[in-house]
C-alpha atoms as a PDB file:
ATOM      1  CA  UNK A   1     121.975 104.650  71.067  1.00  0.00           C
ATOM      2  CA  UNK A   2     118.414 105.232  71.243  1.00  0.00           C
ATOM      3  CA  UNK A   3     117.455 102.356  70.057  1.00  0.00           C
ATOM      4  CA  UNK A   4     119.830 100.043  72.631  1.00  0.00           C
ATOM      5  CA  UNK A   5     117.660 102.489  75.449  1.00  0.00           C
ATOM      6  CA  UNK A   6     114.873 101.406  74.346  1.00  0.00           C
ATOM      7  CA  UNK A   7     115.825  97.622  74.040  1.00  0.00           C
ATOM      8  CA  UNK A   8     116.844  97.822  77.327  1.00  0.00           C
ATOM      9  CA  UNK A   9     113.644  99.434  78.902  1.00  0.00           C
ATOM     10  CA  UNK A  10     111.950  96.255  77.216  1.00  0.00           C
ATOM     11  CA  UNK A  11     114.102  94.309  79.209  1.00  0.00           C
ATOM     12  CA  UNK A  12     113.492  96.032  82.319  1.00  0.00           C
ATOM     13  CA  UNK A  13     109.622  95.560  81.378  1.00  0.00           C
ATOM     14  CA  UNK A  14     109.752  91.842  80.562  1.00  0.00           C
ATOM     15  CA  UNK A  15     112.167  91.305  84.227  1.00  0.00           C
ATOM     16  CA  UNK A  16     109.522  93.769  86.152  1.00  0.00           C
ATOM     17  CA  UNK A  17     106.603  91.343  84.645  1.00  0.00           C
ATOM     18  CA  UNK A  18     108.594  88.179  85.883  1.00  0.00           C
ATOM     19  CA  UNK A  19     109.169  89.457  88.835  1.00  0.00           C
ATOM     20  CA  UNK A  20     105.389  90.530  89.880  1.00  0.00           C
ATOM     21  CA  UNK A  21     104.155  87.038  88.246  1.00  0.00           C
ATOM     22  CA  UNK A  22     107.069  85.148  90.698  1.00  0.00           C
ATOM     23  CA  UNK A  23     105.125  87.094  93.295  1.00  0.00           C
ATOM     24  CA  UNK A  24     101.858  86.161  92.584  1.00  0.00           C
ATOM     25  CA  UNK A  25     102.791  82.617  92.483  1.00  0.00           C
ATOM     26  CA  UNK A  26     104.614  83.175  96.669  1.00  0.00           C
ATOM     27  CA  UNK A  27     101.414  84.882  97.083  1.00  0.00           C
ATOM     28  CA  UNK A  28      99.085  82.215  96.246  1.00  0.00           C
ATOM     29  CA  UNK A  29     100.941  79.422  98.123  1.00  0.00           C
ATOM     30  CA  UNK A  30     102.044  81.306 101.275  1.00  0.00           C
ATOM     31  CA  UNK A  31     100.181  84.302 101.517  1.00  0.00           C
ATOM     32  CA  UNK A  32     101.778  88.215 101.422  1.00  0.00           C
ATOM     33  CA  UNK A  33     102.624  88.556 105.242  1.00  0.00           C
ATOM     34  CA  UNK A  34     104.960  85.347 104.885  1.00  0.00           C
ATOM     35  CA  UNK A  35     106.217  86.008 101.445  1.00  0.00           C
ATOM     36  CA  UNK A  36     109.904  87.304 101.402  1.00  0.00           C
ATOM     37  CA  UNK A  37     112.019  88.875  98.323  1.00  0.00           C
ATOM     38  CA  UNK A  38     114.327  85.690  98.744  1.00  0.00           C
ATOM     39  CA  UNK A  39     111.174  83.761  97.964  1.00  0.00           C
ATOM     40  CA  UNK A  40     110.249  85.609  95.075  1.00  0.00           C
ATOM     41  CA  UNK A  41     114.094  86.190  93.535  1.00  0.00           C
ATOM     42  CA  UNK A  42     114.156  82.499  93.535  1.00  0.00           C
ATOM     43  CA  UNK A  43     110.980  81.667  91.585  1.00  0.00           C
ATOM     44  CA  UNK A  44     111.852  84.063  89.457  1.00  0.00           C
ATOM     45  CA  UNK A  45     115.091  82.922  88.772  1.00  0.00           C
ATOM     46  CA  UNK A  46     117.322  85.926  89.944  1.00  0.00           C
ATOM     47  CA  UNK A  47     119.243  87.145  93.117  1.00  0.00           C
ATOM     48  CA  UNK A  48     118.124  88.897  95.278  1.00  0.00           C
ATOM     49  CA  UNK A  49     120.417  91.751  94.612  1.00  0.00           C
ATOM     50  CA  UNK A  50     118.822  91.545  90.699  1.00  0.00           C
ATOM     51  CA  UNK A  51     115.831  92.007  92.530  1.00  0.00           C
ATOM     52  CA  UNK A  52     116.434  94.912  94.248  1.00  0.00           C
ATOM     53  CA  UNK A  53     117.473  96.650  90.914  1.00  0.00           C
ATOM     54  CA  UNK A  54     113.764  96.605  90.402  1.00  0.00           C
ATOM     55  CA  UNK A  55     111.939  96.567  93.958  1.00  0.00           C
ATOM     56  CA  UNK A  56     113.280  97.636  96.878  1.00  0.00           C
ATOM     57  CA  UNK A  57     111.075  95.540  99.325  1.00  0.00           C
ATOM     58  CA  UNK A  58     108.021  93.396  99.347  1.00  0.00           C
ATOM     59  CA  UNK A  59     105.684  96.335  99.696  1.00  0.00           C
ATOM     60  CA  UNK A  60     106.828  97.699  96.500  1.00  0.00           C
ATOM     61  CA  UNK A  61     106.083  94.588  94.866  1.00  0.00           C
ATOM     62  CA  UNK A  62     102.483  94.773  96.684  1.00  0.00           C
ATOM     63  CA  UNK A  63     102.072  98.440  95.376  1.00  0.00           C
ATOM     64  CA  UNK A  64     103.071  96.813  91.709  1.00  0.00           C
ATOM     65  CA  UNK A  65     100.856  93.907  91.867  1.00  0.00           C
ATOM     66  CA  UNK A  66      97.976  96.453  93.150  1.00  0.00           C
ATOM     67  CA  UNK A  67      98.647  98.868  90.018  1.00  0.00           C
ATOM     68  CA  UNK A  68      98.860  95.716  87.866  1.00  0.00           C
ATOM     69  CA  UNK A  69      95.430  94.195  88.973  1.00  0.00           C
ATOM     70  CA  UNK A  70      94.203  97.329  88.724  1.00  0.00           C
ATOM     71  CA  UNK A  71      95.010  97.972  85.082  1.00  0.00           C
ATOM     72  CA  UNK A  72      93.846  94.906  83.824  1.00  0.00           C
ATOM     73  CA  UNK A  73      90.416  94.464  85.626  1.00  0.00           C
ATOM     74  CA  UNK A  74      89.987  98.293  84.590  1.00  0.00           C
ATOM     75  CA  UNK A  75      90.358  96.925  80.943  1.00  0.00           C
ATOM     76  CA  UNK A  76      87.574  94.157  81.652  1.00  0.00           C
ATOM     77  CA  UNK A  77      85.379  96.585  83.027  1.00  0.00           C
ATOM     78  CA  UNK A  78      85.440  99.056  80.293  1.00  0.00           C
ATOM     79  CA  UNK A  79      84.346  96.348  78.059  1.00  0.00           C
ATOM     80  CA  UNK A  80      81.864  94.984  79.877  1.00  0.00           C
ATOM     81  CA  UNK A  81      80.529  98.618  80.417  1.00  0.00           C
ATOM     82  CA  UNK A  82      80.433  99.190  76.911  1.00  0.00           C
ATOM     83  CA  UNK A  83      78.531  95.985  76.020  1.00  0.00           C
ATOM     84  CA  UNK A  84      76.251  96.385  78.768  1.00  0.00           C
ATOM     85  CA  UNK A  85      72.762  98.531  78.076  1.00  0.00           C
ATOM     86  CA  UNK A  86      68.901  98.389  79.206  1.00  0.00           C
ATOM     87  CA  UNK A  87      68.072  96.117  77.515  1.00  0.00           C
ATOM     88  CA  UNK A  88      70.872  93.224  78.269  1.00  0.00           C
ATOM     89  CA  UNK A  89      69.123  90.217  80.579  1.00  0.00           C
ATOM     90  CA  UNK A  90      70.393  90.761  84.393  1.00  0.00           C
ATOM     91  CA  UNK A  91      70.666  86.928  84.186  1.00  0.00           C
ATOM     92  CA  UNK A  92      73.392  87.174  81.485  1.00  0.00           C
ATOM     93  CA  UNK A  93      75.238  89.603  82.891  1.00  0.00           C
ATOM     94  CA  UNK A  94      75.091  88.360  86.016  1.00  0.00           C
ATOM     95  CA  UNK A  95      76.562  85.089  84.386  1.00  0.00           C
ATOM     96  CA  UNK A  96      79.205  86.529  82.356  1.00  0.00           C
ATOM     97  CA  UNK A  97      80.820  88.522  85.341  1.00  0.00           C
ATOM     98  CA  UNK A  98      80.769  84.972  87.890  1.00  0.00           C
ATOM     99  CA  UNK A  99      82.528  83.145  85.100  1.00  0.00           C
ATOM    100  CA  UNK A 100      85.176  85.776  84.450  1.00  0.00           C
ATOM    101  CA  UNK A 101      85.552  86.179  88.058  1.00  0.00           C
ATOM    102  CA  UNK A 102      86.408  82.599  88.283  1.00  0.00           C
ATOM    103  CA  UNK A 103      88.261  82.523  85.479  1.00  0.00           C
ATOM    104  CA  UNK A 104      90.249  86.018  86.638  1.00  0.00           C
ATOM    105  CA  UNK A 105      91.109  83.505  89.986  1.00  0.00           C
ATOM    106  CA  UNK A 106      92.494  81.095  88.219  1.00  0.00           C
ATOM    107  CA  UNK A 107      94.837  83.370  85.616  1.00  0.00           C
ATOM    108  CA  UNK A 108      96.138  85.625  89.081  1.00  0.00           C
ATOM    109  CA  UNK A 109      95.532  83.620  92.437  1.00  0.00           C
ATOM    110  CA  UNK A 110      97.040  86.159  94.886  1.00  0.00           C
ATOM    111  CA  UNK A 111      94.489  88.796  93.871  1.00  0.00           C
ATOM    112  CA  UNK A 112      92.009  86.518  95.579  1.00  0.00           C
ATOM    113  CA  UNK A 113      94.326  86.636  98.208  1.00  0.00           C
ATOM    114  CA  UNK A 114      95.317  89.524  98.873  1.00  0.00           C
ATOM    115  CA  UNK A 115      91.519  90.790  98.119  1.00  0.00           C
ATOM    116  CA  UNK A 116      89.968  87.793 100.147  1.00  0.00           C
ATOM    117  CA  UNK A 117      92.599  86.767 102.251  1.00  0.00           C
ATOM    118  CA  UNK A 118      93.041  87.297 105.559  1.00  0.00           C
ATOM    119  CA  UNK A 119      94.614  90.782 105.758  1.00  0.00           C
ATOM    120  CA  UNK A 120      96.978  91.087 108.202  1.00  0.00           C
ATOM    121  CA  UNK A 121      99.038  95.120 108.361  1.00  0.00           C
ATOM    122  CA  UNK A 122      97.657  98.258 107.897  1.00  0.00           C
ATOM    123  CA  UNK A 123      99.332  98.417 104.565  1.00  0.00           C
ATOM    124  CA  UNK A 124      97.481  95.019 102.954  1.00  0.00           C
ATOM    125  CA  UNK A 125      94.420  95.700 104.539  1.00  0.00           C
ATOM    126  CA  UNK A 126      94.366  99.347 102.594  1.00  0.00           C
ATOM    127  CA  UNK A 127      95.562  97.400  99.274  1.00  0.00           C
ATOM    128  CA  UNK A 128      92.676  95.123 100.004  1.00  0.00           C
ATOM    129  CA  UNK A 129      90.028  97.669 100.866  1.00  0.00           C
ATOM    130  CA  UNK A 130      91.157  99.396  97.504  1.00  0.00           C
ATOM    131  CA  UNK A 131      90.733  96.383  95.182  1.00  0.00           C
ATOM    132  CA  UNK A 132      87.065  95.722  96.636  1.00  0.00           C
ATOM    133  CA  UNK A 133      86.121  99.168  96.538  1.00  0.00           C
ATOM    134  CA  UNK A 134      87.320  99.627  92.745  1.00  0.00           C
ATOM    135  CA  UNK A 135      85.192  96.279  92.415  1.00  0.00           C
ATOM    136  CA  UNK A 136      81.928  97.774  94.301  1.00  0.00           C
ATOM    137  CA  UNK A 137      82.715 100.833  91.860  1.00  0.00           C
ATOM    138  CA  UNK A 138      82.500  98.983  89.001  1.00  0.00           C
ATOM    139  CA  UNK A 139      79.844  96.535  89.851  1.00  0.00           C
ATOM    140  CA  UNK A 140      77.809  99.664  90.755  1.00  0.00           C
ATOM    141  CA  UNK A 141      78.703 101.488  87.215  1.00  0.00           C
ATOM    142  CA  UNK A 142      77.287  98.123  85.304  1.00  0.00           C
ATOM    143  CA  UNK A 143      73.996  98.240  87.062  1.00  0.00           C
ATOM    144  CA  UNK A 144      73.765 101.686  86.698  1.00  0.00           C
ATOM    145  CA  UNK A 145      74.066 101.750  82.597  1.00  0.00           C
ATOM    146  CA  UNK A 146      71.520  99.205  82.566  1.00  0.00           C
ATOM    147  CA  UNK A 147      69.000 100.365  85.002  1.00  0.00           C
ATOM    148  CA  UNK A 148      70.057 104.379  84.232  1.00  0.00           C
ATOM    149  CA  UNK A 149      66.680 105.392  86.851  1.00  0.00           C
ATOM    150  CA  UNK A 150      69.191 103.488  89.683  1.00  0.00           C
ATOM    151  CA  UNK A 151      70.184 106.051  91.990  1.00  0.00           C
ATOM    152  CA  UNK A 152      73.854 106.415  92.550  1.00  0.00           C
ATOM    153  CA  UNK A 153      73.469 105.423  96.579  1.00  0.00           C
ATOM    154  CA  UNK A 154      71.740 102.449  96.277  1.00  0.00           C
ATOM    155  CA  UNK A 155      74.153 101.071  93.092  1.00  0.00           C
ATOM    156  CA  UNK A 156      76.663 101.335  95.339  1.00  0.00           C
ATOM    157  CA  UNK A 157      75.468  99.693  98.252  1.00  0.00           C
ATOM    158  CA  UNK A 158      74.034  97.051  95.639  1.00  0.00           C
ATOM    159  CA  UNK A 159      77.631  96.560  94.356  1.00  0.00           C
ATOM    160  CA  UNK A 160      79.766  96.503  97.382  1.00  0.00           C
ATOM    161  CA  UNK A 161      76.529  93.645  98.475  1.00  0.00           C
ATOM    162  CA  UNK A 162      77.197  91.742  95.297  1.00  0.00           C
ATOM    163  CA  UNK A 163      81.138  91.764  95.565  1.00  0.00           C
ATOM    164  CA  UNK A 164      80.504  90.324  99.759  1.00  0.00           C
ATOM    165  CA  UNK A 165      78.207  87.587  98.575  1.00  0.00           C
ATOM    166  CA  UNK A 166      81.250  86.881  95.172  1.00  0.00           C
ATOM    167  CA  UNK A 167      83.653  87.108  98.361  1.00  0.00           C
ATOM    168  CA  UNK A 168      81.789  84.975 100.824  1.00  0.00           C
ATOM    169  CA  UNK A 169      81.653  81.860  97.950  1.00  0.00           C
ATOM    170  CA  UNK A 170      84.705  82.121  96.022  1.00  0.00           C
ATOM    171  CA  UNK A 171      86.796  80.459  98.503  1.00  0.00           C
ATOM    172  CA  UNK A 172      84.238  77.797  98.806  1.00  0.00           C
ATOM    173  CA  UNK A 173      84.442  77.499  95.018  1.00  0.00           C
ATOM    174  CA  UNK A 174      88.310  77.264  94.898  1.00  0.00           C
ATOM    175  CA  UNK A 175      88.474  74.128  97.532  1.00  0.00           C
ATOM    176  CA  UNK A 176      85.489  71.919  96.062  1.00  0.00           C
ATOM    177  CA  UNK A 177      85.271  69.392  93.583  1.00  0.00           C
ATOM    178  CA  UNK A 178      85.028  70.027  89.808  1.00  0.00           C
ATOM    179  CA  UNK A 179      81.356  69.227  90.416  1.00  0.00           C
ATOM    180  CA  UNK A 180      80.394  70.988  93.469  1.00  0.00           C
ATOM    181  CA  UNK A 181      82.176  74.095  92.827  1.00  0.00           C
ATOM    182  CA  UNK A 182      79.866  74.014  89.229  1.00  0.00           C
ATOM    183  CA  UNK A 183      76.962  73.816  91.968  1.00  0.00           C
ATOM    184  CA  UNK A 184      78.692  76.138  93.719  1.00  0.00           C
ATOM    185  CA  UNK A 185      78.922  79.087  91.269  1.00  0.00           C
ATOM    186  CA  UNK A 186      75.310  77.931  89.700  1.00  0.00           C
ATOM    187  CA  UNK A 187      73.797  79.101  93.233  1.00  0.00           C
ATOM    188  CA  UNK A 188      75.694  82.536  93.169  1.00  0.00           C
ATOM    189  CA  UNK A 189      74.814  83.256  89.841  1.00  0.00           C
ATOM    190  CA  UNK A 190      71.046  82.696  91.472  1.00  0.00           C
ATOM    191  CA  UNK A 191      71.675  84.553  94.512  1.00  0.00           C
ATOM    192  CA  UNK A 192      73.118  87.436  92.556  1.00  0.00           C
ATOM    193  CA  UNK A 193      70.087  87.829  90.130  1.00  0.00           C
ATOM    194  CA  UNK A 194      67.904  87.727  92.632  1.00  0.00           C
ATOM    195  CA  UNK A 195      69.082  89.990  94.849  1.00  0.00           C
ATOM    196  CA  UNK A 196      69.711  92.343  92.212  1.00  0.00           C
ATOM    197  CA  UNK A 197      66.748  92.046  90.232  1.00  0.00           C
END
């Protein structure tokens, strides 16, 4: 008995992940104000009533994809935090977080759109605002280890100014060309350093 319980809580797992990765996909091609659960039963393969076994409405699925995001980047971040000490070059640091940023864009396009998409409802706009401050947070926690004299303040203004600028270019990044978005991210990686040097 226990052990069908469990199988079936897998189940529910694996369907949930589906689910929030059918979502992601709507997301990324029509935006979260004009995605609907029809939409997102349908890439996943299920009905709508199947569905609604595991989300009631589309802002549960926003509050899931939110908690999801937020669990993995949380992951990325306490590894780079670890690796990260005085004595690591801003340059490579700065390098290694662009390139897993665009890399992170291309594994989960609706985080980059509900975090730098146009937000339309109170309710996005607060999922949004909590994404880029857990970013600023983090950003702010990096330069912090590695300049530990930084006051708190000013790391935080530093990182909510270095997640803007990543914000400002990203979508600039995702519509070029192979080779001009290569220019593209080669100038933020130089804007970054700078400005946080």
């Amino acid at each position: 008995m226990a052990e069908r319980t469990v199988r079936r809580q897998a189940r529910g797992l694996k369907r949930m992940a589906e689910i929030l990765d059918a979502a992601q996909l709507v997301i990324a091609e029509v935006g979260y104000p004009e995605m609907t659960t029809n939409q997102v039963a349908a890439r996943a393969g299920l009905s709508p009533g199947s569905l609604y076994q595991f989300f009631r409405n589309k802002e549960e699925i926003l509050d899931a994809l939110v908690s999801r995001y937020t669990v993995e980047r949380q992951e990325f971040w306490d590894a780079t935090l670890a690796a990260v000490s005085s004595e690591t070059p801003l340059e490579t640091l700065v390098s290694g977080l662009v390139d897993e940023s665009v890399a992170f864009k291309g594994r989960s396009p609706a985080y980059w759109s509900l975090l730098y998409g146009s937000a339309t409802g109170d309710r996005l706009a607060a999922a949004s605002q909590a994404l880029h401050d857990a970013v600023a947070r983090q950003v702010a926690a990096l330069l912090r280890r590695r300049s530990p004299g930084l006051p708190e303040e000013r790391a935080q203004l530093m990182g909510t100014m270095a997640v803007a600028m990543v914000k400002a270019v990203m979508p600039l990044v995702s519509t070029a060309s192979p080779e001009r978005a290569e220019e593209l991210v080669a100038e933020l990686k130089l804007a970054l350093t700078r400005y946080l040097a």
